[in-house]
Protein backbone atom coordinates (compact mmCIF):
# COMPACT_ATOMS: atom_id res chain seq x y z
CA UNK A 1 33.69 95.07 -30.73
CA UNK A 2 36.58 94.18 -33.45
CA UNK A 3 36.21 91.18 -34.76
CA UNK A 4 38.62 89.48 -37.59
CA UNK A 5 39.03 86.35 -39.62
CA UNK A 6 41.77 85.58 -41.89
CA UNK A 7 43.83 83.15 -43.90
CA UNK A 8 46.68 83.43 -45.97
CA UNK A 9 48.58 81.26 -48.26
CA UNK A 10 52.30 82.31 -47.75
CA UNK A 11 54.84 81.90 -50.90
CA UNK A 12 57.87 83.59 -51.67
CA UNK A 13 56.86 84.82 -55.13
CA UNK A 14 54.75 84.91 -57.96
CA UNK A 15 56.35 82.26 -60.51
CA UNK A 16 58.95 80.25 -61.00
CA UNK A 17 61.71 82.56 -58.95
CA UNK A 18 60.02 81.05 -55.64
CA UNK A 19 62.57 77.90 -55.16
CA UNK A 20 62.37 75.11 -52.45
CA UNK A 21 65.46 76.82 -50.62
CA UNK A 22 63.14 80.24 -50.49
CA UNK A 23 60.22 78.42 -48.58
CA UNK A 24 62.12 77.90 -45.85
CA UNK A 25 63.64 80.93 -45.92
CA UNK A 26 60.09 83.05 -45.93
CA UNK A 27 58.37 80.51 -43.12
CA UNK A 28 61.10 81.37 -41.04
CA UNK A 29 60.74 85.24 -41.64
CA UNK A 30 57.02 84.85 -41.30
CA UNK A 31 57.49 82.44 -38.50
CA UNK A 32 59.83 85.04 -36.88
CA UNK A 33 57.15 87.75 -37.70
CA UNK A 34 54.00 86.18 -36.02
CA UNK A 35 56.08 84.96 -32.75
CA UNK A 36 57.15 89.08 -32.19
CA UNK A 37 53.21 89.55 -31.97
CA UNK A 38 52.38 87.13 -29.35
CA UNK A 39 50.97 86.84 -26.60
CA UNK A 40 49.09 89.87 -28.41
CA UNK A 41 47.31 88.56 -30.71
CA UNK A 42 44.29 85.96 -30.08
CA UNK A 43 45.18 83.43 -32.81
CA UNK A 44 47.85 83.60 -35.69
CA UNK A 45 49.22 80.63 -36.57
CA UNK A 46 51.09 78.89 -39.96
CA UNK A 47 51.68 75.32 -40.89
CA UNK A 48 52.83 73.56 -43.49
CA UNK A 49 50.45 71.71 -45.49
CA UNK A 50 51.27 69.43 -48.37
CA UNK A 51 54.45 71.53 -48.76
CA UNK A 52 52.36 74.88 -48.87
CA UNK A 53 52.40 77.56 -45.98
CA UNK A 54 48.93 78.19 -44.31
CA UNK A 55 48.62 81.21 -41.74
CA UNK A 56 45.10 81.73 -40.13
CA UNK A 57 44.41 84.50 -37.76
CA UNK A 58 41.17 84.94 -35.98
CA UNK A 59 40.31 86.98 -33.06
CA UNK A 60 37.62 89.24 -30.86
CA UNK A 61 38.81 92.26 -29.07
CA UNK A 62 36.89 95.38 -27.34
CA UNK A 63 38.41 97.93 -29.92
CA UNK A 64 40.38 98.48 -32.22
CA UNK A 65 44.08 97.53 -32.02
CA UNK A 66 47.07 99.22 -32.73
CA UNK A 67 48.49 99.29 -35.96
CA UNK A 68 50.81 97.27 -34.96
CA UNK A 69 48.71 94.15 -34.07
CA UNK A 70 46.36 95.51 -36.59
CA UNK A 71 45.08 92.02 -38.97
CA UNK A 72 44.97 94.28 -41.42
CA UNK A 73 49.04 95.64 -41.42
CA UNK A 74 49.88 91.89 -40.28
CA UNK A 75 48.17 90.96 -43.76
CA UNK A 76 50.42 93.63 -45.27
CA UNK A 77 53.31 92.85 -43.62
CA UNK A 78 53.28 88.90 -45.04
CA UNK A 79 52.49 90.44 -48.86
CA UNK A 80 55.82 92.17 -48.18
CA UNK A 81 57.71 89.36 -46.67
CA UNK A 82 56.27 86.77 -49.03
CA UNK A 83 55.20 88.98 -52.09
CA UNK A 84 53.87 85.96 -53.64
CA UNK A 85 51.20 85.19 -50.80
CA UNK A 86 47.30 85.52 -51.34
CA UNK A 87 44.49 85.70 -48.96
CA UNK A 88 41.35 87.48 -47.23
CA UNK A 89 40.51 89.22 -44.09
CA UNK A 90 37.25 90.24 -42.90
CA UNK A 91 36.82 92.04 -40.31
CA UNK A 92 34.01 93.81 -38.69
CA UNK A 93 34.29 96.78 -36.37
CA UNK A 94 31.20 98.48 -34.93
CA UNK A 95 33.00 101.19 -33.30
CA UNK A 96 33.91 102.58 -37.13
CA UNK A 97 32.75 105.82 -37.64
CA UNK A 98 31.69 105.61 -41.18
CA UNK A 99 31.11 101.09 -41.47
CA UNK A 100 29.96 100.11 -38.12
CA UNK A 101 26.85 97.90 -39.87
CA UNK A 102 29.15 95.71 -42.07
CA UNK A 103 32.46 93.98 -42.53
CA UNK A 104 35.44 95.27 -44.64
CA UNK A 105 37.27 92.67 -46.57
CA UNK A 106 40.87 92.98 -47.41
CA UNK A 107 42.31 90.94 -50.08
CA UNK A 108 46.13 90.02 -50.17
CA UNK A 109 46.85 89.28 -53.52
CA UNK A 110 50.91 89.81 -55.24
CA UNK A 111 51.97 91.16 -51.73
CA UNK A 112 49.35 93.75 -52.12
CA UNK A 113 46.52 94.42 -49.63
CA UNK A 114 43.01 95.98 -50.73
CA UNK A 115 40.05 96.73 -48.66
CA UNK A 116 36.67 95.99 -50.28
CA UNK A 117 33.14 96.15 -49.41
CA UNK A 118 31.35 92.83 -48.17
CA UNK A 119 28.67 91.69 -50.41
CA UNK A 120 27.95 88.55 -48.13
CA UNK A 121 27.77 89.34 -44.37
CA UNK A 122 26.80 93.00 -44.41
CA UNK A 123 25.11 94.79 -43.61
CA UNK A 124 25.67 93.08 -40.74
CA UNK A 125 21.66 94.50 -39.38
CA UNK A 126 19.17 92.61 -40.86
CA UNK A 127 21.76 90.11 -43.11
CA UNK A 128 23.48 88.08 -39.92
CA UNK A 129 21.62 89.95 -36.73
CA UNK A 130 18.15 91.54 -35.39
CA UNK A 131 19.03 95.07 -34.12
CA UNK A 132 18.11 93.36 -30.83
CA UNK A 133 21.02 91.23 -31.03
CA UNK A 134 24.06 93.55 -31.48
């Protein structure tokens, strides 16, 4: 099972080079991005809210995907597109050889992306699930 949960706040840059006639540019060039992944993808989405960009991906697949549908290289791919975007993914995957008991957590921060260890949800037996359960 590979399952994934992300957000992302999507801006052009980090400071005051990011312009109003940039944030239409970059949600197109996201926009453009996420709409060459469908239909293979479960859900990746962005809106504009209060005149910010929002992308959310969530999904649940039987392995692992390729790289490219991979949440973690899509997360990678919008910190190079939008450099100035910042966000988290956590994903679990129990068919990792090494981290199959807990979730990874990759954080998008200055168009950079950097897995870290979970200190919430994992290990994922006993903290969320009985051994039964899984």
């Amino acid at each position: 099972m590979y399952q994934y949960h992300g957000w992302a706040v999507v801006i052009e840059g980090t400071g005051d080079e990011a312009g109003n006639g940039g944030k239409v540019n970059i949600y197109e060039k996201v926009k453009k991005y996420i709409e060459d992944l469908q239909p293979n993808v479960d859900v990746l989405d962005m809106k504009a809210i209060n005149g910010q960009y929002h992308l959310w991906m969530t999904g649940l697949w039987n392995r692992e995907p390729s790289s490219k549908f991979s949440p973690a290289e899509i997360m990678n791919n919008i910190g190079i597109i939008a450099p100035g975007s910042y966000g988290m993914l956590y994903v679990f995957n129990n068919e990792h050889p090494k981290h199959s008991n807990e979730f990874k957590v990759y954080v998008l921060a200055r168009g950079n992306v950097e897995e870290k260890n979970d200190p919430f949800l994992s290990p994922l037996i006993p903290v969320v699930a009985d051994d039964s359960d899984i």
